[in-house]
N, C-alpha and C. Protein backbone atom coordinates (compact mmCIF):
# COMPACT_ATOMS: atom_id res chain seq x y z
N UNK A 1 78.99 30.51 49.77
CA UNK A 1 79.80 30.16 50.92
C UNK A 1 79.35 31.00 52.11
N UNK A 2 78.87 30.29 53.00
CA UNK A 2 78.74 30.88 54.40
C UNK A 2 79.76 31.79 55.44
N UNK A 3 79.90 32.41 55.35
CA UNK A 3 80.83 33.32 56.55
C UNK A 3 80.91 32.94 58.20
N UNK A 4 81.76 32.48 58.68
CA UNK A 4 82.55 32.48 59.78
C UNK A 4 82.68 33.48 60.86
N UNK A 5 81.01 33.98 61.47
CA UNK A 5 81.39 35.10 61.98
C UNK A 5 80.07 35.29 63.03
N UNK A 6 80.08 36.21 64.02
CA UNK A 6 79.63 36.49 65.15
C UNK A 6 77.91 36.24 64.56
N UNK A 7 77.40 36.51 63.42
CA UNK A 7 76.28 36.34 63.35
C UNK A 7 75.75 35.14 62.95
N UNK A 8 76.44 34.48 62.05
CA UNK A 8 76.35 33.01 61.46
C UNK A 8 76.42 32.28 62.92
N UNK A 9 77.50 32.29 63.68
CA UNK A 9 76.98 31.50 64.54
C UNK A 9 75.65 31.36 65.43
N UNK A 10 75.68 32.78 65.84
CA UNK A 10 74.46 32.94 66.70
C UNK A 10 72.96 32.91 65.84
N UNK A 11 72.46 32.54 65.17
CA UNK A 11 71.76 32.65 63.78
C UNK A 11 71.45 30.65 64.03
N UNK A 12 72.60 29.62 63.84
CA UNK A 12 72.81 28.02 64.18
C UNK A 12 72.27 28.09 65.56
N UNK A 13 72.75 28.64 66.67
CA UNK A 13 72.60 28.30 68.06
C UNK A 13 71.13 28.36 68.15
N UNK A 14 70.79 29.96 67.78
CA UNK A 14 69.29 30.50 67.89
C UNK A 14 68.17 29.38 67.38
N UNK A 15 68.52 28.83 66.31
CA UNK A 15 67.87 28.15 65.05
C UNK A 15 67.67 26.96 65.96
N UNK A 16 68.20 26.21 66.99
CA UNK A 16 68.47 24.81 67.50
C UNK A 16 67.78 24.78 68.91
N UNK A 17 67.00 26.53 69.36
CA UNK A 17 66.83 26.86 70.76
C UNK A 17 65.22 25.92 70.75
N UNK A 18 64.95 25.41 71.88
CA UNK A 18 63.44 24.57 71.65
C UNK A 18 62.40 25.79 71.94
N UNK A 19 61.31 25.16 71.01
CA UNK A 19 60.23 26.50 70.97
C UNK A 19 59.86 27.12 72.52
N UNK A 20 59.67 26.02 73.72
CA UNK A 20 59.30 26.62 74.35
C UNK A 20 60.13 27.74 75.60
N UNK A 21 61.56 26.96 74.87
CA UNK A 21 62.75 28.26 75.19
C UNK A 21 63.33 29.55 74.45
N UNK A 22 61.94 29.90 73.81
CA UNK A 22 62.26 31.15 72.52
C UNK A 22 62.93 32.44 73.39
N UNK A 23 63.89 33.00 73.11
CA UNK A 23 64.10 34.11 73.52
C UNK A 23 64.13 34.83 72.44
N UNK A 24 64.01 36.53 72.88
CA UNK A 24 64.24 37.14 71.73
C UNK A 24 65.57 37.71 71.66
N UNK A 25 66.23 38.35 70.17
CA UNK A 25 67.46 38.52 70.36
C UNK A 25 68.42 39.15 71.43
N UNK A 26 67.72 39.97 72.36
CA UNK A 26 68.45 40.24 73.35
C UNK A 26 68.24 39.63 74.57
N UNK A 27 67.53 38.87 75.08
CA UNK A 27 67.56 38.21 76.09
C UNK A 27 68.52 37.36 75.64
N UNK A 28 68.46 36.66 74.05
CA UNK A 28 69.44 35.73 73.84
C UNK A 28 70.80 35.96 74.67
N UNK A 29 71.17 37.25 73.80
CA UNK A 29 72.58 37.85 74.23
C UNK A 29 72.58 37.90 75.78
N UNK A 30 71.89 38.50 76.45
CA UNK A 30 71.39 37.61 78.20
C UNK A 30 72.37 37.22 78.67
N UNK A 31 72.18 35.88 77.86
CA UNK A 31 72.32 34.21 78.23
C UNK A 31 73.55 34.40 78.21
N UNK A 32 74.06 34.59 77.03
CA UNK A 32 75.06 34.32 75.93
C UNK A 32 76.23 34.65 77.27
N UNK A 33 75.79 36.39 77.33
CA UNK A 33 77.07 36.90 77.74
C UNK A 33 76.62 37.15 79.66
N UNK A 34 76.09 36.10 79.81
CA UNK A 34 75.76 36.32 81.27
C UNK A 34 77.36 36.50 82.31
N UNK A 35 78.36 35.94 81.78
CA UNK A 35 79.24 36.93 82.95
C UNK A 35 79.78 37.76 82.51
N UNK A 36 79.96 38.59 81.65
CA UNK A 36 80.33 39.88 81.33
C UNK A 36 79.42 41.12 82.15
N UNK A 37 77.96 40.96 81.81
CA UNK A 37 76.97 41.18 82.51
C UNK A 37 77.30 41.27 83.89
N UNK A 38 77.57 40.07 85.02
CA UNK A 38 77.43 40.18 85.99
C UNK A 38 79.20 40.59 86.32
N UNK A 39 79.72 40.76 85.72
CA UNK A 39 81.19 41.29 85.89
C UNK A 39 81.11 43.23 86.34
N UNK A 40 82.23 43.34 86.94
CA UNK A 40 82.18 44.49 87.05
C UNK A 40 82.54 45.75 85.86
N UNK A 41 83.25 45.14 84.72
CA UNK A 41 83.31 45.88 83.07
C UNK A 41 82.05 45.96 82.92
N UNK A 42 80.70 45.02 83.07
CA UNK A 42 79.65 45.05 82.54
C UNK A 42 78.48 45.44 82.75
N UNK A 43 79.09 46.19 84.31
CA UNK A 43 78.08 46.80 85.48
C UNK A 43 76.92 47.86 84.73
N UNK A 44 77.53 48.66 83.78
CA UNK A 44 76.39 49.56 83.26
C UNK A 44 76.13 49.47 81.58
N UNK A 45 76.52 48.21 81.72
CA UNK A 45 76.30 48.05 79.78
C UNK A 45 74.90 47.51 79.64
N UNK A 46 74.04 47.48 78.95
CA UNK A 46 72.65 47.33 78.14
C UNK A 46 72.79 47.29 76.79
N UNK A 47 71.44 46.40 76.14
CA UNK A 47 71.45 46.32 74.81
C UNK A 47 70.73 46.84 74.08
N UNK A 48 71.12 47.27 72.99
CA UNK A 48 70.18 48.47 72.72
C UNK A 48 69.41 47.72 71.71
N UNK A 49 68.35 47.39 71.78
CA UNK A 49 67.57 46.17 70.63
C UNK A 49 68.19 46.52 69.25
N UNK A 50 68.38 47.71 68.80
CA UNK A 50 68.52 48.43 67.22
C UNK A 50 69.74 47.82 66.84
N UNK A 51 70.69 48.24 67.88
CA UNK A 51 72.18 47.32 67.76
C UNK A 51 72.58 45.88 67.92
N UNK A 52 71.73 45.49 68.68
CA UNK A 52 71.74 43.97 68.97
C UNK A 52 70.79 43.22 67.44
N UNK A 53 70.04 43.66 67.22
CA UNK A 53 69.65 43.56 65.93
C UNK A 53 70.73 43.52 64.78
N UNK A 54 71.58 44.82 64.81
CA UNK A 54 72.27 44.68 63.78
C UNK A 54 73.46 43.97 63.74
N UNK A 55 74.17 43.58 65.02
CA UNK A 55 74.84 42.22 65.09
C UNK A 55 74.23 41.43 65.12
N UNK A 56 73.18 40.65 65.62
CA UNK A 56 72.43 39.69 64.70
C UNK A 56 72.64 39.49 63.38
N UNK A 57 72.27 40.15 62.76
CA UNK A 57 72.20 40.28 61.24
C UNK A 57 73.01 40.33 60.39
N UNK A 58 74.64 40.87 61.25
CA UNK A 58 75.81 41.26 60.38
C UNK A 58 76.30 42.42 59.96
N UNK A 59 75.31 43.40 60.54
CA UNK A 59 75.44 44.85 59.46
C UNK A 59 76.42 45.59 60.53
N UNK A 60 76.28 44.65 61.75
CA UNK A 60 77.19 45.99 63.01
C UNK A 60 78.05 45.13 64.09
N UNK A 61 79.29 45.44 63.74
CA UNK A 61 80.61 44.79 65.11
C UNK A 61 79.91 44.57 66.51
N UNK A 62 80.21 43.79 66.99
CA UNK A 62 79.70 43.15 68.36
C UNK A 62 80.44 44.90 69.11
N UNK A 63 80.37 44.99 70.48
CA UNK A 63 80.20 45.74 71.28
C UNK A 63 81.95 46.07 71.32
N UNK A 64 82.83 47.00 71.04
CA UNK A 64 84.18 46.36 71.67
C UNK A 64 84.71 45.98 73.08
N UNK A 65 83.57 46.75 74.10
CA UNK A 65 83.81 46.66 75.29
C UNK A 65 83.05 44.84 75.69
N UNK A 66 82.72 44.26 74.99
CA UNK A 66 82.35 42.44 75.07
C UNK A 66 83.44 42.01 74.03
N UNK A 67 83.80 42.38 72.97
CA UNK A 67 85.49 42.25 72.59
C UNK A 67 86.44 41.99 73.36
N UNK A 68 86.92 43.07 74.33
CA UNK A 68 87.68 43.04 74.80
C UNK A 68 87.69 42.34 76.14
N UNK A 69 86.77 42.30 76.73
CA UNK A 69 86.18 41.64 77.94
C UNK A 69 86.30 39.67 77.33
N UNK A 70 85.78 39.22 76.43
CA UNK A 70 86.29 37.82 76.29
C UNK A 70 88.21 37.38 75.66
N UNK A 71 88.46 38.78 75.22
CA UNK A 71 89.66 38.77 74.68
C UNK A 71 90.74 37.29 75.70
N UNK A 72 90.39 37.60 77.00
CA UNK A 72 91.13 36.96 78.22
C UNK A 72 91.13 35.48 78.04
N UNK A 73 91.50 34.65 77.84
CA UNK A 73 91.39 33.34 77.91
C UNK A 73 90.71 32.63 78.92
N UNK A 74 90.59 33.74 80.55
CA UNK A 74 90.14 33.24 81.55
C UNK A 74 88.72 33.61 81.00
N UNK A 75 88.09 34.49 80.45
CA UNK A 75 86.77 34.95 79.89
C UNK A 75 86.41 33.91 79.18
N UNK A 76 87.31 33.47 77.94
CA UNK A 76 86.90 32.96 77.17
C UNK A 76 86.28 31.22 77.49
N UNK A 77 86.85 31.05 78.54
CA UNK A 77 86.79 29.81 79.53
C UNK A 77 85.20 29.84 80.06
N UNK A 78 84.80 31.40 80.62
CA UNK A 78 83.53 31.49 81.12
C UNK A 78 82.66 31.26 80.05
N UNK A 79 82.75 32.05 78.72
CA UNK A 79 82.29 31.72 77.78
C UNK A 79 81.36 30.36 77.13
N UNK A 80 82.80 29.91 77.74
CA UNK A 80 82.39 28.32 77.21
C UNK A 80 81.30 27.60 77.78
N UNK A 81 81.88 28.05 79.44
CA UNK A 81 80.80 27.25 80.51
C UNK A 81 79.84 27.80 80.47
N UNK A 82 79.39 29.11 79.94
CA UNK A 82 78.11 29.71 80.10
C UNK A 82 77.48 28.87 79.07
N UNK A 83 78.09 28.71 78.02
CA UNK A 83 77.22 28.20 76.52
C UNK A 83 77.03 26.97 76.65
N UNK A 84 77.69 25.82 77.45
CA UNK A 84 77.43 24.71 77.98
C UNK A 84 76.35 23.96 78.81
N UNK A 85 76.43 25.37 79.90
CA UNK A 85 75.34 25.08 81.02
C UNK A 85 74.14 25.79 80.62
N UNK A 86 74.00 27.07 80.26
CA UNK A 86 72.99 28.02 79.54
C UNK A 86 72.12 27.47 78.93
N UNK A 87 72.98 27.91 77.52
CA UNK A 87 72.10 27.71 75.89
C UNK A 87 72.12 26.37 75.32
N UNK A 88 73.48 25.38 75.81
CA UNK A 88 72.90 24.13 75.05
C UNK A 88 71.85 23.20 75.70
N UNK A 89 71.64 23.50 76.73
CA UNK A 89 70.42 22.98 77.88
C UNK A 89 69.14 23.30 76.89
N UNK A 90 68.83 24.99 76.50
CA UNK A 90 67.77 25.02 75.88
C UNK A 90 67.06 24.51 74.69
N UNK A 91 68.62 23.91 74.09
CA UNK A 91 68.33 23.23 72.43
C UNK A 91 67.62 21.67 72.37
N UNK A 92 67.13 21.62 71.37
CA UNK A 92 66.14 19.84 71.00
C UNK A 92 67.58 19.51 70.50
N UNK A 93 68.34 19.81 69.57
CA UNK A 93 69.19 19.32 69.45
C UNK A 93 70.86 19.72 69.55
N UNK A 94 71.60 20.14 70.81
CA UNK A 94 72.55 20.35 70.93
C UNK A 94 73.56 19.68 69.88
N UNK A 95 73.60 18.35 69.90
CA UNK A 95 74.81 18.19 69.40
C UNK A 95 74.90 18.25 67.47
N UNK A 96 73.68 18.75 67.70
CA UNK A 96 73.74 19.10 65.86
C UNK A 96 74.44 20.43 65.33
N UNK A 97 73.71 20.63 66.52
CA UNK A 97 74.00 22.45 66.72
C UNK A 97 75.58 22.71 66.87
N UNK A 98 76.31 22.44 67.45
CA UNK A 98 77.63 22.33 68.02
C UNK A 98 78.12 21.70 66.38
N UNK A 99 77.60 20.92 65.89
CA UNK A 99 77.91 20.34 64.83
C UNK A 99 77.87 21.83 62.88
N UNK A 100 76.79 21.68 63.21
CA UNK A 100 76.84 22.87 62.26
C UNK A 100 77.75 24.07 62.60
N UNK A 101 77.82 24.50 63.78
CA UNK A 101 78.85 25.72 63.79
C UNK A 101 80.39 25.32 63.54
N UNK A 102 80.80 23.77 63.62
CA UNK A 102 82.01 22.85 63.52
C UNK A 102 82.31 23.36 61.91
N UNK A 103 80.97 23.24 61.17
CA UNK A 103 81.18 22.87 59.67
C UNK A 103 81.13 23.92 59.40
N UNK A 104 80.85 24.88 59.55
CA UNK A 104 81.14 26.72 59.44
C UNK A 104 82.22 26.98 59.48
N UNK A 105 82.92 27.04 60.76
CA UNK A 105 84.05 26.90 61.33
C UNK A 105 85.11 25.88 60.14
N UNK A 106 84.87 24.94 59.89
CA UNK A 106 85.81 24.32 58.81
C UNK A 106 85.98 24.44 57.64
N UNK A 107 84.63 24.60 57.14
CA UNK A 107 84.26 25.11 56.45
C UNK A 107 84.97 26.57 55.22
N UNK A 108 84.47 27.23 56.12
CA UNK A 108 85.44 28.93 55.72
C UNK A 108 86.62 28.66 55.85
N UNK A 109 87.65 27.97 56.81
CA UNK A 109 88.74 27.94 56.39
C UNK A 109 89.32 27.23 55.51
N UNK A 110 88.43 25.97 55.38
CA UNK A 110 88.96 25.37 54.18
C UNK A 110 88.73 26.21 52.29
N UNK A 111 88.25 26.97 52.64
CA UNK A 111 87.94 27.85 51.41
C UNK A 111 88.81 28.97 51.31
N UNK A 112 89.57 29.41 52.25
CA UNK A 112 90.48 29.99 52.58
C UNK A 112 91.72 30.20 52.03
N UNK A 113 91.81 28.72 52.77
CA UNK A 113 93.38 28.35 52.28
C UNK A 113 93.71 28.44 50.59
């Protein structure tokens, strides 16, 4: 059973990016979290490849200060539009992609319950 979580997704998105839009994992995050970044919480934050690596991977909690910064619903809104206009632009196949993280997402909870 697949896990429901900050790396599984980004792992689907990454997987769906077209070759000649390869980023590497931290430019990914870039993209990802481009208004946190250009926010004023995000004025002196950087990624430290070692750590961004290990959320990639699963072994390490996303940042809490990008926690708490999408916590907002108005964030979480930017979120959306960033991943809309951004990263699904770069994919061959968006709506598969959107699709597999659906079945993750349903997935785990239906195993849940």
């Amino acid at each position: 059973m697949d896990r429901c979580d900050f790396s599984s997704i980004m792992t689907i998105l990454r997987s769906y990016v077209r070759e000649n839009n390869q980023l590497n994992q931290s430019e990914f995050l870039y993209e990802v979290f481009d208004d946190f970044l250009s926010s004023p919480e995000g004025a002196d934050f950087s990624f430290d490849n070692g750590l961004v690596c290990r959320w990639m991977s699963g072994q390490a909690k996303v940042s809490p200060k990008l926690i708490n910064y999408y916590s907002a619903k108005s964030s979480q809104l930017k979120l959306s539009d960033t991943l809309e206009h951004m990263i699904l632009p770069m994919m061959f196949d968006p709506d598969k992609a959107l699709s597999d993280v659906y079945l993750l997402w349903n997935g785990t909870y239906l195993y849940q319950a």
